[in-house]
N, C-alpha and C. Protein backbone atom coordinates (compact mmCIF):
# COMPACT_ATOMS: atom_id res chain seq x y z
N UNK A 1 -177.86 -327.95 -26.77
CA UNK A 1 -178.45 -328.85 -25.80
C UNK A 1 -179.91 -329.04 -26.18
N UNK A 2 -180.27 -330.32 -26.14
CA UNK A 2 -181.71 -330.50 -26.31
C UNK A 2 -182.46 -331.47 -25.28
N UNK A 3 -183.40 -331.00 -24.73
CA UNK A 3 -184.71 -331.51 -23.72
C UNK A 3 -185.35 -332.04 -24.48
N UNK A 4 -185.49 -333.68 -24.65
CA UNK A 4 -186.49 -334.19 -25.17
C UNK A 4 -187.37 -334.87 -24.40
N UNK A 5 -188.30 -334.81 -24.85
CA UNK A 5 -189.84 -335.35 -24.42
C UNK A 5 -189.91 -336.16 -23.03
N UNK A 6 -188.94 -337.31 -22.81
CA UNK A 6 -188.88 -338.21 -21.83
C UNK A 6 -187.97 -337.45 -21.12
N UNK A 7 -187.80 -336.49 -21.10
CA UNK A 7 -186.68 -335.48 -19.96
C UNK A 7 -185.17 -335.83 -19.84
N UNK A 8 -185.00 -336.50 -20.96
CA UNK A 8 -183.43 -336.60 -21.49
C UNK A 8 -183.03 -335.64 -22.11
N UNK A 9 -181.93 -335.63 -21.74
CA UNK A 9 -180.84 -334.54 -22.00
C UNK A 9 -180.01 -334.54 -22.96
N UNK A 10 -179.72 -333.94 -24.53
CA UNK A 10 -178.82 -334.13 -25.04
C UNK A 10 -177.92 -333.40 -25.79
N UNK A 11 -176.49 -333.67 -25.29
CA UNK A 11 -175.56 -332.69 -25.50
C UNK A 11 -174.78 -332.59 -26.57
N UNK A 12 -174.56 -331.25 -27.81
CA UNK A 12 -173.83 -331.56 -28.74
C UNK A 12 -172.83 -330.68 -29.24
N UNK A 13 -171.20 -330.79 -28.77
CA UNK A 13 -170.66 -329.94 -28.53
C UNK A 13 -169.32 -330.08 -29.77
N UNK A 14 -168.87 -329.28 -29.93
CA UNK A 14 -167.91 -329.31 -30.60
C UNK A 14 -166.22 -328.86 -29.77
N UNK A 15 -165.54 -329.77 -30.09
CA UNK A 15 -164.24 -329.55 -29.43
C UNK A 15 -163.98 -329.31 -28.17
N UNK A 16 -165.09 -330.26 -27.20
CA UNK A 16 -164.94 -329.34 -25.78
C UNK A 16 -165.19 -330.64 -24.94
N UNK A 17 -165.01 -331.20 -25.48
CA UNK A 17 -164.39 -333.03 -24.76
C UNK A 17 -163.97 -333.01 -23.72
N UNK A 18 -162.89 -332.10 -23.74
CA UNK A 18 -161.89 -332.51 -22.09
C UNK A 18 -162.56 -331.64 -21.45
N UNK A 19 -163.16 -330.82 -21.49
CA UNK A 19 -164.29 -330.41 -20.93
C UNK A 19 -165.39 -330.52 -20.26
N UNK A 20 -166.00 -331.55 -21.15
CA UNK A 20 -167.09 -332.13 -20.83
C UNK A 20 -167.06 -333.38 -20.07
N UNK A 21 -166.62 -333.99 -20.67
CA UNK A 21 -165.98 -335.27 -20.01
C UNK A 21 -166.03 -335.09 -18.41
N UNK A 22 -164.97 -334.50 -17.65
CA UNK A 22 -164.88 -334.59 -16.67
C UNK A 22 -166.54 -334.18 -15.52
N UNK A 23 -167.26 -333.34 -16.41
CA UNK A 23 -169.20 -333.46 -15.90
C UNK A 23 -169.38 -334.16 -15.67
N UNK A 24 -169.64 -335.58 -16.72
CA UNK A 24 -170.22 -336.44 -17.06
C UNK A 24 -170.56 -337.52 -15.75
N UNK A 25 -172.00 -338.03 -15.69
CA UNK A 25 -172.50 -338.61 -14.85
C UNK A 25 -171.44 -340.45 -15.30
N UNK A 26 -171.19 -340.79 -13.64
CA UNK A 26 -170.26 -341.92 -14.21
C UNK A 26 -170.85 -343.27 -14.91
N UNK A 27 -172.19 -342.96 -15.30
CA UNK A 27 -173.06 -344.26 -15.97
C UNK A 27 -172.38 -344.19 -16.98
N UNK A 28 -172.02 -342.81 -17.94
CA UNK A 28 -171.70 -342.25 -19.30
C UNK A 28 -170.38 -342.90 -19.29
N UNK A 29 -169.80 -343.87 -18.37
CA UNK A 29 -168.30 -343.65 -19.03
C UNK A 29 -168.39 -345.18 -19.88
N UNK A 30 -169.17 -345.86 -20.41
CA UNK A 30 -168.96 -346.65 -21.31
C UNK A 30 -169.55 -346.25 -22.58
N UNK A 31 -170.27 -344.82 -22.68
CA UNK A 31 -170.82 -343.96 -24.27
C UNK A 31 -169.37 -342.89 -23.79
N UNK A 32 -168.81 -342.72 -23.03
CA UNK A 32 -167.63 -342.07 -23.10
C UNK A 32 -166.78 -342.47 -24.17
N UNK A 33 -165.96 -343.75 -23.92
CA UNK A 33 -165.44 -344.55 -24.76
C UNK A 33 -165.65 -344.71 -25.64
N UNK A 34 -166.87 -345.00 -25.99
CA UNK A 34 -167.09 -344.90 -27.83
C UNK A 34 -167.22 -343.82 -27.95
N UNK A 35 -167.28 -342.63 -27.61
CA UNK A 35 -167.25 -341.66 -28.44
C UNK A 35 -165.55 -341.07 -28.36
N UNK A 36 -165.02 -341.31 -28.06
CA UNK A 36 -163.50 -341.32 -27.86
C UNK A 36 -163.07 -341.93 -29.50
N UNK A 37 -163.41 -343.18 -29.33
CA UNK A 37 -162.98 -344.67 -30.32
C UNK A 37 -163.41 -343.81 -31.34
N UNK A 38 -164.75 -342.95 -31.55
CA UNK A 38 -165.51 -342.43 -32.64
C UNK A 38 -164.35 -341.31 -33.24
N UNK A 39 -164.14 -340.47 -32.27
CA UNK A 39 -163.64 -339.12 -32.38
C UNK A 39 -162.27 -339.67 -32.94
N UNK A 40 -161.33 -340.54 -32.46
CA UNK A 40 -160.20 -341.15 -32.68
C UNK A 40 -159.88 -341.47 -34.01
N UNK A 41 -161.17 -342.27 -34.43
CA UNK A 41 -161.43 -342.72 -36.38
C UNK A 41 -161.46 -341.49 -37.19
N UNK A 42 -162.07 -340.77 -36.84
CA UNK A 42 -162.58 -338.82 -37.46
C UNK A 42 -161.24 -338.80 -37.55
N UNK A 43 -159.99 -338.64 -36.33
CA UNK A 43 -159.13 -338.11 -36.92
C UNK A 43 -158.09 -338.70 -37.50
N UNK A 44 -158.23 -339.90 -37.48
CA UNK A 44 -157.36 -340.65 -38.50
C UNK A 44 -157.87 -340.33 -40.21
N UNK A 45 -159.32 -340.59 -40.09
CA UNK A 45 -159.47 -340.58 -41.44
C UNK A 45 -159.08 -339.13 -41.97
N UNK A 46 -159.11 -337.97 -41.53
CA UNK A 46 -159.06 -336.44 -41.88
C UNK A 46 -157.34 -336.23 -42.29
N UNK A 47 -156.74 -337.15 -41.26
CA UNK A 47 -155.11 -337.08 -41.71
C UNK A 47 -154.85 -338.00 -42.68
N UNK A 48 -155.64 -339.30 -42.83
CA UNK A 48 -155.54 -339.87 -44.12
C UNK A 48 -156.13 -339.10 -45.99
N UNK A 49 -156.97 -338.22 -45.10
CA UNK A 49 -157.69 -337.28 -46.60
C UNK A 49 -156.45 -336.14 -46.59
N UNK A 50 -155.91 -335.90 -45.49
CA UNK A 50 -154.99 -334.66 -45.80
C UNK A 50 -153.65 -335.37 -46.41
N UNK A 51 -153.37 -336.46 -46.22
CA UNK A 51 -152.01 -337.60 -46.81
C UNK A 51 -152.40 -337.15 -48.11
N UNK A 52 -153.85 -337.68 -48.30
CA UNK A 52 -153.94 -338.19 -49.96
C UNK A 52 -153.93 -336.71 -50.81
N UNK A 53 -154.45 -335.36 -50.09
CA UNK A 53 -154.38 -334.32 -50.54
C UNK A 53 -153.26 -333.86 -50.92
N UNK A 54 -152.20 -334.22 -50.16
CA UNK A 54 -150.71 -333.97 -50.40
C UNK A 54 -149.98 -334.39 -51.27
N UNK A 55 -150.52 -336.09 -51.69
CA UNK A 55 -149.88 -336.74 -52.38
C UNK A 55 -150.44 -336.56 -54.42
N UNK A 56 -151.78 -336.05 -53.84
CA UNK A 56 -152.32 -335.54 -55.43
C UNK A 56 -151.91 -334.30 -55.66
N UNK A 57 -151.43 -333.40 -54.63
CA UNK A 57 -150.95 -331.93 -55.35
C UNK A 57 -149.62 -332.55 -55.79
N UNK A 58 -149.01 -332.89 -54.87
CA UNK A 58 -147.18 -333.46 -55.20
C UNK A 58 -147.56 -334.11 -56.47
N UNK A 59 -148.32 -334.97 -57.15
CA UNK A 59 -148.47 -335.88 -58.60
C UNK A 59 -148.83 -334.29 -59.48
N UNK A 60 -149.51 -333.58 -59.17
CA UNK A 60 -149.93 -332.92 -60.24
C UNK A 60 -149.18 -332.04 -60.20
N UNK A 61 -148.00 -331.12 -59.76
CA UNK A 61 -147.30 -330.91 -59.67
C UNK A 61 -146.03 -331.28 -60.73
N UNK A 62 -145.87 -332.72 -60.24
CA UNK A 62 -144.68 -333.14 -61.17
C UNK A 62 -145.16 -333.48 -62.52
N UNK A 63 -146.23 -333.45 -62.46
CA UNK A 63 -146.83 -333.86 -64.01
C UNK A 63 -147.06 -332.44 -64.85
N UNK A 64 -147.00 -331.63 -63.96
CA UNK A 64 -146.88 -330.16 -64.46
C UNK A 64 -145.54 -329.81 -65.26
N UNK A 65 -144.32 -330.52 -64.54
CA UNK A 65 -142.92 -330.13 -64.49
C UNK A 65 -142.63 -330.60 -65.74
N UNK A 66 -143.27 -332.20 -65.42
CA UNK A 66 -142.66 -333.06 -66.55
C UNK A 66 -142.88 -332.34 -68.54
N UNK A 67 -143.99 -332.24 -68.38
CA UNK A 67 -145.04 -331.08 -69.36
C UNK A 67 -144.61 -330.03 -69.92
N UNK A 68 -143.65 -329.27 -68.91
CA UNK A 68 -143.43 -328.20 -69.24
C UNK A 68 -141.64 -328.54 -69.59
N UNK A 69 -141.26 -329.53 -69.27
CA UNK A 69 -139.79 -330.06 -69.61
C UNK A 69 -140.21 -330.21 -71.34
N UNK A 70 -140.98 -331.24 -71.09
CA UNK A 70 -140.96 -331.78 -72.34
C UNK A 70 -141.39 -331.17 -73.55
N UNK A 71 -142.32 -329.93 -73.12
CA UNK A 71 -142.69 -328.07 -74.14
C UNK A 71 -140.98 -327.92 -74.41
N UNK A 72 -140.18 -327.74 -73.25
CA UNK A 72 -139.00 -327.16 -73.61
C UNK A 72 -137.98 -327.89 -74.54
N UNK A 73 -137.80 -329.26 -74.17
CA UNK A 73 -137.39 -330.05 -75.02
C UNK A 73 -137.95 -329.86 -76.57
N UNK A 74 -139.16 -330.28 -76.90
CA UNK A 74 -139.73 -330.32 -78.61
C UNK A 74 -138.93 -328.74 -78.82
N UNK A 75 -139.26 -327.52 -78.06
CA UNK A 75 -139.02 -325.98 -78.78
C UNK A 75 -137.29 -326.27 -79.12
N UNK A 76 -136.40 -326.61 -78.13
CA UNK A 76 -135.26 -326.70 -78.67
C UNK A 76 -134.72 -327.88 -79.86
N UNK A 77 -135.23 -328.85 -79.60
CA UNK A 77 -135.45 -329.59 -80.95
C UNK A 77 -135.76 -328.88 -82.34
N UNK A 78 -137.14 -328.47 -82.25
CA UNK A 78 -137.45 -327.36 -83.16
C UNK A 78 -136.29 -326.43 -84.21
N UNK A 79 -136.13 -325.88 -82.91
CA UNK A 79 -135.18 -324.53 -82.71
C UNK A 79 -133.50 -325.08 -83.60
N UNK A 80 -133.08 -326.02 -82.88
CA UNK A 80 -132.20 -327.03 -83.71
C UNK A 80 -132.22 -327.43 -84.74
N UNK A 81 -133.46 -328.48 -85.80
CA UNK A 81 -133.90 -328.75 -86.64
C UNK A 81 -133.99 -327.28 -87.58
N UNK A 82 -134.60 -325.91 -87.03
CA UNK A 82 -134.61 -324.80 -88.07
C UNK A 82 -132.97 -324.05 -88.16
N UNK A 83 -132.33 -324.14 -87.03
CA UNK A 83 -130.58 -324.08 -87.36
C UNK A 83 -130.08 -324.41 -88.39
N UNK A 84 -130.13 -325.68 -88.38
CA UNK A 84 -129.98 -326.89 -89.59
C UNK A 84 -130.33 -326.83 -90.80
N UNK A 85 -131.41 -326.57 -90.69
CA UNK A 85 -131.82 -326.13 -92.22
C UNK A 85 -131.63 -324.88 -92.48
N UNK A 86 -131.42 -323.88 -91.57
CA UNK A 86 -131.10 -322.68 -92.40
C UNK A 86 -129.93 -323.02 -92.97
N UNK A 87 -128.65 -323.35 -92.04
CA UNK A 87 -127.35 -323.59 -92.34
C UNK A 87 -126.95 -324.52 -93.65
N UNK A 88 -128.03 -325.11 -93.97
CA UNK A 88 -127.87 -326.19 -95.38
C UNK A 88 -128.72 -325.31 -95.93
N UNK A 89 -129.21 -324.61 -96.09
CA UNK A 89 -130.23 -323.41 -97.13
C UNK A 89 -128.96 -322.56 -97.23
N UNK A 90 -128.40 -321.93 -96.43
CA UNK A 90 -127.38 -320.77 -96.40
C UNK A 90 -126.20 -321.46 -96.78
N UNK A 91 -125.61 -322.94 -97.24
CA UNK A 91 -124.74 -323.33 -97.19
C UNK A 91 -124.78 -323.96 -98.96
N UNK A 92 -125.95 -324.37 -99.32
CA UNK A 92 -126.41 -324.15 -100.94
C UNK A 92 -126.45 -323.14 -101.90
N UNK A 93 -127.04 -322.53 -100.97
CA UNK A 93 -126.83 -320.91 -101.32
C UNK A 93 -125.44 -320.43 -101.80
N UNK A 94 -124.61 -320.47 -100.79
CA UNK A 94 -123.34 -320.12 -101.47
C UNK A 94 -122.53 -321.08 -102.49
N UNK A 95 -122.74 -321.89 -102.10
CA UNK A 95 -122.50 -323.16 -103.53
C UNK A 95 -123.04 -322.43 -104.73
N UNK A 96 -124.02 -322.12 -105.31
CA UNK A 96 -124.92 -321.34 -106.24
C UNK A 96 -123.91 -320.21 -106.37
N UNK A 97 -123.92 -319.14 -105.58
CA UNK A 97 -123.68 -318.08 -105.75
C UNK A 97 -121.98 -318.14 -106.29
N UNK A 98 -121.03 -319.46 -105.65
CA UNK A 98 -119.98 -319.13 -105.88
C UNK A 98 -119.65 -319.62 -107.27
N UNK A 99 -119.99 -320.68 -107.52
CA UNK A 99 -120.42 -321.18 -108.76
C UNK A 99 -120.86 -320.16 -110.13
């Protein structure tokens, strides 16, 4: 609460609205309203930052998945490709040897 100079009063409260509100001298009920309209925007925008928070972990996330698919994919490729060639190394081989 702050007493300023011209003996106005001013109040700054956190979360205690329905609280306060019902004090309030009835001149206040048109700075009531906008601060309602005010408080109303705050929490739209906070659930719109918590949307978008959700929606960038969920992206980075699947871009994680995708990443780590596609590590697994090349290793078995790999892994396949050195099959292959052993089996045609080991398969010359005995050509040679039987020969």
């Amino acid at each position: 609460m702050i007493l300023k100079k011209d003996d106005r009063i001013t109040l700054y409260c956190k979360g205690a609205d329905s609280t306060i509100y019902p004090r309030l001298n009835p001149k206040c009920a048109e700075l009531q309203q906008i601060t309602t309209r005010h408080l109303s925007v705050c929490m739209i925008c906070l659930m719109l930052i918590s949307l978008v928070v959700v929606v960038v972990v969920v992206v980075v996330v699947m871009l994680v998945v995708v990443v780590v698919v596609e590590v697994v994919v090349v290793v078995v490729v790999v892994m396949l490709v050195v099959v292959v060639v052993v089996v045609e190394v080991v398969g010359a081989a005995a050509a040679i040897y039987v020969m």
